[in-house]
N, C-alpha and C. Protein backbone atom coordinates (compact mmCIF):
# COMPACT_ATOMS: atom_id res chain seq x y z
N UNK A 1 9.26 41.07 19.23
CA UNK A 1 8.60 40.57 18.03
C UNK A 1 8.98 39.11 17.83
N UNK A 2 8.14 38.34 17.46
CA UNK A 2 8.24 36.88 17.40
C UNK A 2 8.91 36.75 15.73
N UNK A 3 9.55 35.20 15.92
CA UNK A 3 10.38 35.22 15.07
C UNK A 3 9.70 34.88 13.77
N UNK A 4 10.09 35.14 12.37
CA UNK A 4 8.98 34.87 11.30
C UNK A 4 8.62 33.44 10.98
N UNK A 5 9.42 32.65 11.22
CA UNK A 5 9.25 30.98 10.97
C UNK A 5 8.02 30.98 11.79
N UNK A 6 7.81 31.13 12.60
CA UNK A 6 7.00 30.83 13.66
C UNK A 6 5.89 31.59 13.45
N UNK A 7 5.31 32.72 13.31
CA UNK A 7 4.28 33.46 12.53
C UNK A 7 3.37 33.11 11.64
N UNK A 8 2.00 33.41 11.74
CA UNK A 8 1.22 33.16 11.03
C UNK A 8 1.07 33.85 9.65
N UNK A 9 1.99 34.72 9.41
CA UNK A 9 2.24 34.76 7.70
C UNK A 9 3.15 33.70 7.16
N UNK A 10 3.96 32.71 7.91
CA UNK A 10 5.05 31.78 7.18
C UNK A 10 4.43 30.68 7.08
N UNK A 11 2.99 30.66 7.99
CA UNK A 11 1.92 29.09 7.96
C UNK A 11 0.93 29.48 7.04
N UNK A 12 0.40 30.42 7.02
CA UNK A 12 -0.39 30.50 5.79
C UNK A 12 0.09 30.95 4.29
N UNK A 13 1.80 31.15 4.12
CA UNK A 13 2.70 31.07 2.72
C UNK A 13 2.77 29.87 2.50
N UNK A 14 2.87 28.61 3.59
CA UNK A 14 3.08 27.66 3.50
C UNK A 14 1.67 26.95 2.79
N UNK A 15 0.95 27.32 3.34
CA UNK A 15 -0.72 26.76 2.81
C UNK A 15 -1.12 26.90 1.49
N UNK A 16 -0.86 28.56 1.10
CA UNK A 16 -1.08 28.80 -0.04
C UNK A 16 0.25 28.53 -1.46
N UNK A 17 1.08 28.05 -0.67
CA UNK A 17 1.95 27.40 -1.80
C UNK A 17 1.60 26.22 -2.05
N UNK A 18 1.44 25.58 -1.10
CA UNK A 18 0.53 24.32 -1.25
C UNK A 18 -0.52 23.95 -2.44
N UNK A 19 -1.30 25.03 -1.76
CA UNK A 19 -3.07 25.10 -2.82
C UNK A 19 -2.38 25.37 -4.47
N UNK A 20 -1.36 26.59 -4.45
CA UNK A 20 -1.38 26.56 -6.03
C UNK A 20 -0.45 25.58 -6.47
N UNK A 21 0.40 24.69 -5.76
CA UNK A 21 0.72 23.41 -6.42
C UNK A 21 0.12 22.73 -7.04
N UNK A 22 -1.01 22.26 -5.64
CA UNK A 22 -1.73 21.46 -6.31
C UNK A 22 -3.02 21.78 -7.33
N UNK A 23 -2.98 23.04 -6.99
CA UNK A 23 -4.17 23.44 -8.27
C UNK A 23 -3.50 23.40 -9.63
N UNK A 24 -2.45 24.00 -9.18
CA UNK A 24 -1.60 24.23 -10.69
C UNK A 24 -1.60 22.43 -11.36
N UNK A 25 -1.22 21.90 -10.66
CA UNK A 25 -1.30 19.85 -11.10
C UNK A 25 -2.44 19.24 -11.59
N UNK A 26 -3.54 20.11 -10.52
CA UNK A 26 -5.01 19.64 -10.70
C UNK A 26 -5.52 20.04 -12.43
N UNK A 27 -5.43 21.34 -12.51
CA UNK A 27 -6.13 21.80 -13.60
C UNK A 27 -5.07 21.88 -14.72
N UNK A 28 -3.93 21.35 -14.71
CA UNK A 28 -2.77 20.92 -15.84
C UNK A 28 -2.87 22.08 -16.82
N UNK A 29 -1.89 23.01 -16.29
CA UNK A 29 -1.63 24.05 -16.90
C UNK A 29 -0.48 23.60 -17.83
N UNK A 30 -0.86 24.88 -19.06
CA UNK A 30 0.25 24.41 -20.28
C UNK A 30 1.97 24.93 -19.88
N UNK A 31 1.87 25.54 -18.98
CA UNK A 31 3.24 25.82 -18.25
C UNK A 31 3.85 24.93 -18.21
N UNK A 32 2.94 24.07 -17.37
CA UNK A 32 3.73 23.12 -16.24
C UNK A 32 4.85 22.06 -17.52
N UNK A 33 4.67 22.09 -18.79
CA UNK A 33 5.72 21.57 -19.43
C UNK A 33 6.63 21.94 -19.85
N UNK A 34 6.86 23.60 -19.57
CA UNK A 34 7.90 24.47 -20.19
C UNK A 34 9.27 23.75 -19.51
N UNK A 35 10.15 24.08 -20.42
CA UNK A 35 11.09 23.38 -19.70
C UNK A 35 12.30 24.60 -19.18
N UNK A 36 12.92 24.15 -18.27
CA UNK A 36 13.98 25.14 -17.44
C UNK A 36 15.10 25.01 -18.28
N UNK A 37 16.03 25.64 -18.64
CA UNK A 37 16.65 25.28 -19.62
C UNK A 37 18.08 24.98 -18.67
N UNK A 38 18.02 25.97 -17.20
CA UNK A 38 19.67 25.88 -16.73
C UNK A 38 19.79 25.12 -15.68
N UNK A 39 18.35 23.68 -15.97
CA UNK A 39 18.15 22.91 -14.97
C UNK A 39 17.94 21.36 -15.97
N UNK A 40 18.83 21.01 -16.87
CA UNK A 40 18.79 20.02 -17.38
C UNK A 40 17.54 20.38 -18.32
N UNK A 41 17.17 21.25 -18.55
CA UNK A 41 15.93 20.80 -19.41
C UNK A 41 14.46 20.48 -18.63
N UNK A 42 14.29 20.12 -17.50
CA UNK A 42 13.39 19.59 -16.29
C UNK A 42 12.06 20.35 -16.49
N UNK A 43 10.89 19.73 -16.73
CA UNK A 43 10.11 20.31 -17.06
C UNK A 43 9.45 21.28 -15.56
N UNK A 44 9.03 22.28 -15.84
CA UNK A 44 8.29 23.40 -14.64
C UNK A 44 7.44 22.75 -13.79
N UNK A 45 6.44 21.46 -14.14
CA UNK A 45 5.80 20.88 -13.31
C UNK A 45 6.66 19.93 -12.42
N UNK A 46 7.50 19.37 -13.08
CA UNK A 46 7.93 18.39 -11.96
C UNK A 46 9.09 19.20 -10.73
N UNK A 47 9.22 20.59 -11.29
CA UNK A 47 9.61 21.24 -9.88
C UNK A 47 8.41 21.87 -8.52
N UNK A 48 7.12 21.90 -9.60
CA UNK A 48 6.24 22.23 -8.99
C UNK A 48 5.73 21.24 -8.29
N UNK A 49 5.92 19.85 -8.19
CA UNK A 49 5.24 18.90 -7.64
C UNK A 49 6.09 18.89 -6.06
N UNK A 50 7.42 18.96 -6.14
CA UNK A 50 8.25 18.48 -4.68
C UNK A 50 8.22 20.01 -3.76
N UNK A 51 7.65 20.91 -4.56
CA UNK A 51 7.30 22.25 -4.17
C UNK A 51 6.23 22.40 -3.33
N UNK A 52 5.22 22.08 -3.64
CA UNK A 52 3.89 21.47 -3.10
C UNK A 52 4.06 20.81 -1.78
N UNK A 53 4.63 19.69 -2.00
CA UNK A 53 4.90 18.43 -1.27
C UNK A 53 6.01 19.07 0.22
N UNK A 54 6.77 19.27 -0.22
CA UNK A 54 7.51 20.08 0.83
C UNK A 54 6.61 21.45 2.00
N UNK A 55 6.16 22.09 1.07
CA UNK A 55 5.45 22.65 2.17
C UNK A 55 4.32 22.21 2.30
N UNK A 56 3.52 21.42 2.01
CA UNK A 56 2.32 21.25 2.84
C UNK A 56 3.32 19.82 4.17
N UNK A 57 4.34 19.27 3.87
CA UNK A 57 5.49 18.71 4.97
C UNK A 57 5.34 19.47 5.95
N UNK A 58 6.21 20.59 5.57
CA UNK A 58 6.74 21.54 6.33
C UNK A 58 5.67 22.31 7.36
N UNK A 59 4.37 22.52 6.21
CA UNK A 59 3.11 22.80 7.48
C UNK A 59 2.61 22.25 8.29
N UNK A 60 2.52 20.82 7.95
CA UNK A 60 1.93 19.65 8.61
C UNK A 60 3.12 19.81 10.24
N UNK A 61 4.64 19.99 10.06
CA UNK A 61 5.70 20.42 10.80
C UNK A 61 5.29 21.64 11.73
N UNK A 62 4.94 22.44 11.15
CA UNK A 62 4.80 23.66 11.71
C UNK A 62 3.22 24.01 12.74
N UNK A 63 2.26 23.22 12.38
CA UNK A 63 1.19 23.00 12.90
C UNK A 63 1.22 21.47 14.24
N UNK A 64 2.27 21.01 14.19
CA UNK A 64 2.58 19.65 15.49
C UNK A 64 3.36 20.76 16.44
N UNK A 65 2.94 19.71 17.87
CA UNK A 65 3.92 20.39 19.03
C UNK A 65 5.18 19.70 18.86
N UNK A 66 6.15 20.26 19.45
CA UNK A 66 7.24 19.51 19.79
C UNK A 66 7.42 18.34 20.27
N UNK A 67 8.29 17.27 19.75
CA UNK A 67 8.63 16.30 20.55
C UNK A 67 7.70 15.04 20.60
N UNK A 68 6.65 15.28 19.67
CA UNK A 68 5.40 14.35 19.53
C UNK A 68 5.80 13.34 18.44
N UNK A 69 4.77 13.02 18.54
CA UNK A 69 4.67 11.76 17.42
C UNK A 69 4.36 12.08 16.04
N UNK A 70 3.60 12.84 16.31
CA UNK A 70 3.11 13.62 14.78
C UNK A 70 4.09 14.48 14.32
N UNK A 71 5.07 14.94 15.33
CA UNK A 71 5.85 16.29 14.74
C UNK A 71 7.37 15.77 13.90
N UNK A 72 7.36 14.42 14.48
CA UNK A 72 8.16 13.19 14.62
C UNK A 72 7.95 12.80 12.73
N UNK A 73 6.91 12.51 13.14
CA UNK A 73 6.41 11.83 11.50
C UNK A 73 6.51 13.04 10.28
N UNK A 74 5.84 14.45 11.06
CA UNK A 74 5.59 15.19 9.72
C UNK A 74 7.28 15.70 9.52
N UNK A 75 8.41 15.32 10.21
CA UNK A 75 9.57 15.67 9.75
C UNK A 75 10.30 14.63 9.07
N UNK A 76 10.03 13.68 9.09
CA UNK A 76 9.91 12.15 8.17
C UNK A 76 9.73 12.86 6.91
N UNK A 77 8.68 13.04 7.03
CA UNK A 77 7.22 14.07 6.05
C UNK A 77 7.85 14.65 4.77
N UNK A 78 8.95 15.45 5.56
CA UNK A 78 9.29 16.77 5.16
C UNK A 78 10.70 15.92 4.47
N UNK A 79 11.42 15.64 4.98
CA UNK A 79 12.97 14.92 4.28
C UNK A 79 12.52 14.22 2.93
N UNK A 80 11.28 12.88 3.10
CA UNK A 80 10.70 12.24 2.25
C UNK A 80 10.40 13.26 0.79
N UNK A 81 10.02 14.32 1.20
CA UNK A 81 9.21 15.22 0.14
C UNK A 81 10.34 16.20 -0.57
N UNK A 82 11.60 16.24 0.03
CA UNK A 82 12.62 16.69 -0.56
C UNK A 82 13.52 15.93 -1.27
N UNK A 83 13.30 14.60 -0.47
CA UNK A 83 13.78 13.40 -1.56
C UNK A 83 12.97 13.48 -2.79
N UNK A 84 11.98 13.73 -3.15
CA UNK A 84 10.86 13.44 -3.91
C UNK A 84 11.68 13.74 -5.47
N UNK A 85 12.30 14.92 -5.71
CA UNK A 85 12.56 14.94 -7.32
C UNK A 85 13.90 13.78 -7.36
N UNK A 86 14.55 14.07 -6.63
CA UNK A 86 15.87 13.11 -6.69
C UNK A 86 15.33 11.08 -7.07
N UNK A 87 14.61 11.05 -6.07
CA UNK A 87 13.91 9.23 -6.53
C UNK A 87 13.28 9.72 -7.44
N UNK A 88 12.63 10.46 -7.86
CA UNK A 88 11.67 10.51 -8.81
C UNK A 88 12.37 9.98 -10.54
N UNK A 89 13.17 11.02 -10.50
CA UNK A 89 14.67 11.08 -11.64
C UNK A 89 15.05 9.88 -11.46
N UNK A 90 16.06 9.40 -10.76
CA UNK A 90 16.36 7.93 -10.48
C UNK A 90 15.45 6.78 -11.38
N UNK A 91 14.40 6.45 -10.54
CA UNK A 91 13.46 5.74 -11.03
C UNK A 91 12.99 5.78 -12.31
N UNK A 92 12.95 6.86 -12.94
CA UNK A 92 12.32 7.55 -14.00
C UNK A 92 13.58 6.89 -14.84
N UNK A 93 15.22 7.39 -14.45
CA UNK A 93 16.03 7.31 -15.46
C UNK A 93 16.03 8.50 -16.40
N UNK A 94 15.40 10.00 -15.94
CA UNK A 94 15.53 10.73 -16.88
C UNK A 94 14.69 11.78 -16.23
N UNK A 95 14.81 13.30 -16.52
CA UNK A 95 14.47 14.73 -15.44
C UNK A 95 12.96 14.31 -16.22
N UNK A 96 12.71 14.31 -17.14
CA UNK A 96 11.21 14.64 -17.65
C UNK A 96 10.22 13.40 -16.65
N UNK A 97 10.98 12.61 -16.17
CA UNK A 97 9.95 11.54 -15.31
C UNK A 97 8.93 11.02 -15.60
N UNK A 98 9.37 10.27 -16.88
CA UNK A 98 9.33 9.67 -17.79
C UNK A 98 9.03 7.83 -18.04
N UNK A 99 8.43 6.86 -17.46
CA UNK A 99 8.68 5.56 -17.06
C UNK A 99 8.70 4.38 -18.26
N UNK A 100 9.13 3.70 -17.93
CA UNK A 100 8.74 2.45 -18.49
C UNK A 100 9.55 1.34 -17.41
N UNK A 101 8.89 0.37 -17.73
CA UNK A 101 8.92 -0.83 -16.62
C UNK A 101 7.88 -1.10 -15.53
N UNK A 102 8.64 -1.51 -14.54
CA UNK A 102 7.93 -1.31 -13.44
C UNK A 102 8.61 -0.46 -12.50
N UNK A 103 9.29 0.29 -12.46
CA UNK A 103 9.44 1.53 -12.04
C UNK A 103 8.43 2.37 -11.56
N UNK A 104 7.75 2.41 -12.24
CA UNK A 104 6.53 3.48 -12.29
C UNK A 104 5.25 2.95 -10.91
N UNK A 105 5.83 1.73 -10.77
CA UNK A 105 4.50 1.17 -9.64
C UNK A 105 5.32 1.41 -8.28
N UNK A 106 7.31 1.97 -8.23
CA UNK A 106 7.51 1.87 -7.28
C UNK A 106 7.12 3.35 -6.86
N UNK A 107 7.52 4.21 -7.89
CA UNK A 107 7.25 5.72 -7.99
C UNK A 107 5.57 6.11 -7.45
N UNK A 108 4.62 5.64 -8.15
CA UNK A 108 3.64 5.86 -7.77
C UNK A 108 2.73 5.79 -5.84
N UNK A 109 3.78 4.88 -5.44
CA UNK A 109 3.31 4.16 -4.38
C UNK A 109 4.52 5.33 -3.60
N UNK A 110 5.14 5.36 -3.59
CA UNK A 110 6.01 6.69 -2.93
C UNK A 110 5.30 7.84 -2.98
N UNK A 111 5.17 8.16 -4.23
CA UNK A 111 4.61 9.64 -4.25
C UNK A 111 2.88 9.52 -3.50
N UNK A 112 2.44 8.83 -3.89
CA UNK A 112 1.11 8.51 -2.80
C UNK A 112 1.24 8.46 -1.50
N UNK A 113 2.28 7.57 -1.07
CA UNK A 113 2.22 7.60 0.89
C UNK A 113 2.44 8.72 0.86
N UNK A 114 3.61 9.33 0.31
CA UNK A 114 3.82 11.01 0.96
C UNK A 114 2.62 11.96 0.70
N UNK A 115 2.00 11.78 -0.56
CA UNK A 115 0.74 13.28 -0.40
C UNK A 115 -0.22 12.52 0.88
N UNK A 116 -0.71 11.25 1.17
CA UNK A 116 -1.84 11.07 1.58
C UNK A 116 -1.17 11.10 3.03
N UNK A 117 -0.15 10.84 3.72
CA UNK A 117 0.88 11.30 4.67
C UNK A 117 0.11 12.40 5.04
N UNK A 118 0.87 13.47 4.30
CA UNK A 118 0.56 14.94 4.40
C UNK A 118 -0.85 14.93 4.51
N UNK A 119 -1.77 14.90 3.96
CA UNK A 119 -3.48 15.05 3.95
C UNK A 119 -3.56 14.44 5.35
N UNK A 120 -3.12 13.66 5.69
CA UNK A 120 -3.97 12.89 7.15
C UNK A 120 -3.21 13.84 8.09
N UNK A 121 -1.69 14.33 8.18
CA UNK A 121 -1.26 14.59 9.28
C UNK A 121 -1.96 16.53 9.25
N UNK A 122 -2.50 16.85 7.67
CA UNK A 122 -2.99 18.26 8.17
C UNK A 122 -4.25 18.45 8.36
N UNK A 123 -4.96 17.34 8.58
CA UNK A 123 -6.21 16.65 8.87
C UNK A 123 -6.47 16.64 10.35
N UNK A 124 -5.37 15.96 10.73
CA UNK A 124 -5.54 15.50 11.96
C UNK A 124 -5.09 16.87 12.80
N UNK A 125 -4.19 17.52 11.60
CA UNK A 125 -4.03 19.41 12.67
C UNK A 125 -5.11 19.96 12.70
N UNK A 126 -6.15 19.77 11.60
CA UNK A 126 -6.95 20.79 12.09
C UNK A 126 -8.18 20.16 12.87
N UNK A 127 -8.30 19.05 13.06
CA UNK A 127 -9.21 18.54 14.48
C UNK A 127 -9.06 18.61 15.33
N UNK A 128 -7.81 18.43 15.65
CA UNK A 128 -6.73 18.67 16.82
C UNK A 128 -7.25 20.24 17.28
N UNK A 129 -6.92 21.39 16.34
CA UNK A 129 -6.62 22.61 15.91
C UNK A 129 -8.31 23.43 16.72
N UNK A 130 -9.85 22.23 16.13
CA UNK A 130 -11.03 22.29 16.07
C UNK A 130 -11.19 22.10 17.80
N UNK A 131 -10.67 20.94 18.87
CA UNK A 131 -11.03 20.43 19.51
C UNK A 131 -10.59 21.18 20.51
N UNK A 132 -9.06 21.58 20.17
CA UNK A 132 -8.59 22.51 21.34
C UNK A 132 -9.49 24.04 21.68
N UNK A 133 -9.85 24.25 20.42
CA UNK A 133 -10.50 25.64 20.54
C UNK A 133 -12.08 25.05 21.43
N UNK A 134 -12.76 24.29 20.65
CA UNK A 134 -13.82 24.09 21.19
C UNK A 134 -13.77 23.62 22.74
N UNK A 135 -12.86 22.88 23.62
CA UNK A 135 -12.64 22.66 24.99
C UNK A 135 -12.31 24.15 25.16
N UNK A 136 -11.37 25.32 25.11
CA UNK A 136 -10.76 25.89 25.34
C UNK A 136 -11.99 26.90 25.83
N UNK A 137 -13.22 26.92 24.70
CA UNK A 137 -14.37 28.04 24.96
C UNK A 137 -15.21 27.31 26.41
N UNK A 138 -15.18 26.03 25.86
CA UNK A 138 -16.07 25.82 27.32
C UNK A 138 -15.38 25.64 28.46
N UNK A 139 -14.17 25.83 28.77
CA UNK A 139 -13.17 25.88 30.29
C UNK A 139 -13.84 26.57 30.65
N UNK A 140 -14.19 27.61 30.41
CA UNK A 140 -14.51 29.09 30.95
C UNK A 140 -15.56 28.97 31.28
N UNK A 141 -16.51 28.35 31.30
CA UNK A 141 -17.95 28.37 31.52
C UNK A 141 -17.54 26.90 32.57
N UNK A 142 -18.54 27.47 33.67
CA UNK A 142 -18.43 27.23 35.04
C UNK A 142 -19.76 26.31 35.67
């Protein structure tokens, strides 16, 4: 039996944690401001954001071959996106992530390379993903 990291139930947990991140962000649920109480107070969304971010990393990881360039980058990917609440706080000066200054233009521009990062490198998996299958049907045909 193959190991579960590697399995296509741990790539598609990974996907669908993804989707309700970002749905949950998209359609701004009244949750997402509850606050954790045995976590500084930190509101539920901003754990939900590096939550997101990490695994669609981690898929973008899990969908590259070894030893590549892409697999290279989406593990960049993945460290970057676990950094994500820690700079976030920093910058912010406070868990609710929160700005004033110009802080907020360094924050913004971080948190952007990393989602649009992620979008291109699980972009480029599934063309990749598209191209191999489509050569793969016509090998066979002679």
């Amino acid at each position: 039996m193959s190991n579960f990291w590697e399995s296509k139930y741990f790539i598609a947990g990974l996907f669908f944690l993804m989707l309700f991140s970002v749905a949950s962000l998209i359609l701004g649920f009244s949750w997402l401001e509850y606050p954790v109480s045995f976590l500084f107070n930190i509101p539920l969304g901003n754990l939900i954001v590096p939550l997101g971010l990490v695994s669609g990393a981690s898929l973008a990881v899990r969908l590259s071959k070894k030893a590549s360039f892409k697999y290279r980058f989406a593990q960049l990917l993945a460290i970057m996106a676990l950094l994500w609440l820690p700079v976030s706080i920093y910058l912010a000066g406070n868990v609710e992530i929160n700005f004033s200054g110009n802080s907020n233009d360094i924050w913004f521009k971080y948190t952007a390379l990393i989602s649009l990062s992620i979008l291109v490198l699980l972009v480029w998996s599934l063309f990749l993903a598209l191209y191999r299958t489509l050569f793969k049907k016509y090998a066979d045909i002679k």
